[in-house]
C-alpha atoms as a PDB file:
ATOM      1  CA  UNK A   1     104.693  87.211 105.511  1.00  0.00           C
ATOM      2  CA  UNK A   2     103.914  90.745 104.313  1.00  0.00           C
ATOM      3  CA  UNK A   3     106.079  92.673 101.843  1.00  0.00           C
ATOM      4  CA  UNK A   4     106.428  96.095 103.365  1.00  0.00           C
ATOM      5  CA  UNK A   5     105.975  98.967 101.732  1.00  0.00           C
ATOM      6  CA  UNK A   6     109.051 101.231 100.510  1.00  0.00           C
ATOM      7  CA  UNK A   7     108.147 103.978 103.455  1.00  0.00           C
ATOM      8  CA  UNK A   8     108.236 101.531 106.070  1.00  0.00           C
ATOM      9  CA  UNK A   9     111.451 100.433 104.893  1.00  0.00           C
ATOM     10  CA  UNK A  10     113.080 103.637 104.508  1.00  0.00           C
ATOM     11  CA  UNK A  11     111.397 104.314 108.117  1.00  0.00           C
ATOM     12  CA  UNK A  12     112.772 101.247 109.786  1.00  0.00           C
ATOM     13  CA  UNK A  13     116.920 101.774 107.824  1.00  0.00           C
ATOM     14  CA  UNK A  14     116.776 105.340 109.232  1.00  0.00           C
ATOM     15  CA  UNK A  15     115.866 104.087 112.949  1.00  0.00           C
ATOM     16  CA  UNK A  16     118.545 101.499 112.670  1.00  0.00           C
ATOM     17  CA  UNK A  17     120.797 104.355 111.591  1.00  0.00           C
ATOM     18  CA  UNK A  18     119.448 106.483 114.405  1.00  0.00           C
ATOM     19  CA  UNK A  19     119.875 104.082 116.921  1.00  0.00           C
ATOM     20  CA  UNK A  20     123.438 102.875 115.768  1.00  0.00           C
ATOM     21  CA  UNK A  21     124.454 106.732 116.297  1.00  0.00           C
ATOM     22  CA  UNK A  22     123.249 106.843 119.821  1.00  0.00           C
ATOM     23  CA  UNK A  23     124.891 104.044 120.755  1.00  0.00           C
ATOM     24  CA  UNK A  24     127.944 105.110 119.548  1.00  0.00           C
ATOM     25  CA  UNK A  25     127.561 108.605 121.086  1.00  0.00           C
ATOM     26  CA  UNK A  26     126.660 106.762 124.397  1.00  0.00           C
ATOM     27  CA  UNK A  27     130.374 104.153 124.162  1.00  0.00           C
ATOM     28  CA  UNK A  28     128.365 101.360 123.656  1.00  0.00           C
ATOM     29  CA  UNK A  29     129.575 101.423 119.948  1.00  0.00           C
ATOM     30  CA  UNK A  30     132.907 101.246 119.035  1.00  0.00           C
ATOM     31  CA  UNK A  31     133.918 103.721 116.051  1.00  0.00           C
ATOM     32  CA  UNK A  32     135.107 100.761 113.823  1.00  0.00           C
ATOM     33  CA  UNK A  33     131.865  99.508 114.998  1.00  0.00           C
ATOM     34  CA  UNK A  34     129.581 102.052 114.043  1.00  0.00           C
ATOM     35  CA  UNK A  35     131.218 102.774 110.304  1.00  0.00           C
ATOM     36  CA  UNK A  36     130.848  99.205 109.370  1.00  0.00           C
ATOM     37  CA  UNK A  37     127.174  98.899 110.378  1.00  0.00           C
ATOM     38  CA  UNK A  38     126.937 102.634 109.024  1.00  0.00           C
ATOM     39  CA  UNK A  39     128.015 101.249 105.708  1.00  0.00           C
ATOM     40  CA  UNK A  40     125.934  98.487 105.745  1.00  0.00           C
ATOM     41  CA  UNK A  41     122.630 100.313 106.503  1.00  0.00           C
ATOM     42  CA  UNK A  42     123.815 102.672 103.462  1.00  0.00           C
ATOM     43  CA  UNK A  43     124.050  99.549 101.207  1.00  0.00           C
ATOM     44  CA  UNK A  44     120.502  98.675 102.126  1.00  0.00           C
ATOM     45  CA  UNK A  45     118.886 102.252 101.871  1.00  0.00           C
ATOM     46  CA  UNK A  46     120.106 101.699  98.023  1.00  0.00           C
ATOM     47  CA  UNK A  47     118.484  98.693  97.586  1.00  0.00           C
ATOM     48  CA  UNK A  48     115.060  98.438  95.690  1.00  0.00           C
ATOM     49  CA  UNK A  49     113.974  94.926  95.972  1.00  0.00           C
ATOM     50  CA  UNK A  50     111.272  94.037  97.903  1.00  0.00           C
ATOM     51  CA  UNK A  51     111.765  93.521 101.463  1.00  0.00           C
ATOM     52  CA  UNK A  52     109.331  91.383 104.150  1.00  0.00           C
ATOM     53  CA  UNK A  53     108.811  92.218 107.813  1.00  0.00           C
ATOM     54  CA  UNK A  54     110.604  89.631 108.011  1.00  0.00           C
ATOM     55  CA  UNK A  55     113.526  90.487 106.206  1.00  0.00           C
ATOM     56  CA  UNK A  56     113.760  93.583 108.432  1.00  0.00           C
ATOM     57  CA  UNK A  57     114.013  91.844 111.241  1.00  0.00           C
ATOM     58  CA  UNK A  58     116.667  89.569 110.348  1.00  0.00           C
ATOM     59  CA  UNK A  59     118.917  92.615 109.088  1.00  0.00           C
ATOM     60  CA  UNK A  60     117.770  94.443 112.540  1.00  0.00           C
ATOM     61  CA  UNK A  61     118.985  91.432 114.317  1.00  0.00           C
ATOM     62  CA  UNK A  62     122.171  91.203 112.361  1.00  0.00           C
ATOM     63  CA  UNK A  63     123.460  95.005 113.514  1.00  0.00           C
ATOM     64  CA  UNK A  64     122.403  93.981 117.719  1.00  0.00           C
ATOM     65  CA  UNK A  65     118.646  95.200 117.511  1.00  0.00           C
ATOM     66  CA  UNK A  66     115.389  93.128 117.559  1.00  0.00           C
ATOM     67  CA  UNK A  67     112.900  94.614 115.724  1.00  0.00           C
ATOM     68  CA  UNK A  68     109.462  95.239 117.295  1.00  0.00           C
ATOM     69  CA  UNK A  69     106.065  95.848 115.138  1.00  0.00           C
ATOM     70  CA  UNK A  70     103.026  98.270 116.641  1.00  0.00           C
ATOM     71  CA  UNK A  71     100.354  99.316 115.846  1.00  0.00           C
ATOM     72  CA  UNK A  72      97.891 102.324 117.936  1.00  0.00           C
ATOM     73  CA  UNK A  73      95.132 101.621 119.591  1.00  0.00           C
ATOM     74  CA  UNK A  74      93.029 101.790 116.328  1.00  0.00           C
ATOM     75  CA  UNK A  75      95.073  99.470 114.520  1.00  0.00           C
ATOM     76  CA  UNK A  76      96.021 101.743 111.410  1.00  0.00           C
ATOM     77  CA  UNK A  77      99.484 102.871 112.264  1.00  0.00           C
ATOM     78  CA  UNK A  78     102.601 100.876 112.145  1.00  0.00           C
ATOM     79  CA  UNK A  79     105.305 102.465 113.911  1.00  0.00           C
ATOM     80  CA  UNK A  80     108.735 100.394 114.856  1.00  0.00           C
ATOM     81  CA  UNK A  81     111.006 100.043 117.722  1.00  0.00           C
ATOM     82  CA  UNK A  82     114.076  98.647 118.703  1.00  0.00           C
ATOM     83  CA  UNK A  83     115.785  97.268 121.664  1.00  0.00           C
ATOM     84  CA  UNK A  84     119.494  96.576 121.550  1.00  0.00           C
ATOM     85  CA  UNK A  85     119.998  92.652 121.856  1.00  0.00           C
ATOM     86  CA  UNK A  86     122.223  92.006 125.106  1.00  0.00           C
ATOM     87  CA  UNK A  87     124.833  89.423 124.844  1.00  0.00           C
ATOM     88  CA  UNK A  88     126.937  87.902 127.424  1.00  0.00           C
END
């Protein structure tokens, strides 16, 4: 597994972050909710070690989200998404 670079990291931490906020803004977060994952996502931003793809998908998965990898049609751009895991 790749080691991603620290911009990708930073990029994927702030979408989490992003996407925690809309969720809470939409109700689907609790507020008790929201400032523990808040926290958590703040703890990670600080960290320096190296982190896989991997890695970021298992923390993604741990705050609701499954991480997705693409790429554009020409195969140099990584951008990331998320989809909120659903659970019953």
């Amino acid at each position: 597994m790749e080691f991603l670079e620290k911009k990708d990291r930073l990029k994927i931490l702030i979408s989490i972050s992003d996407q925690l906020w809309d969720d809470y803004k939409s109700g689907t977060l609790k507020a008790d909710e929201y400032l523990t994952k808040a926290d958590e996502i703040r703890e990670e931003l600080n960290k320096v070690a190296e982190v896989t793809f991997l890695d970021m998908q298992e923390l993604s998965k741990s705050f609701g989200y499954i991480l997705i990898k693409s790429r554009n049609i020409f195969g140099n751009n990584r951008n990331y998404k998320f989809q909120r895991l659903i659970f019953n």
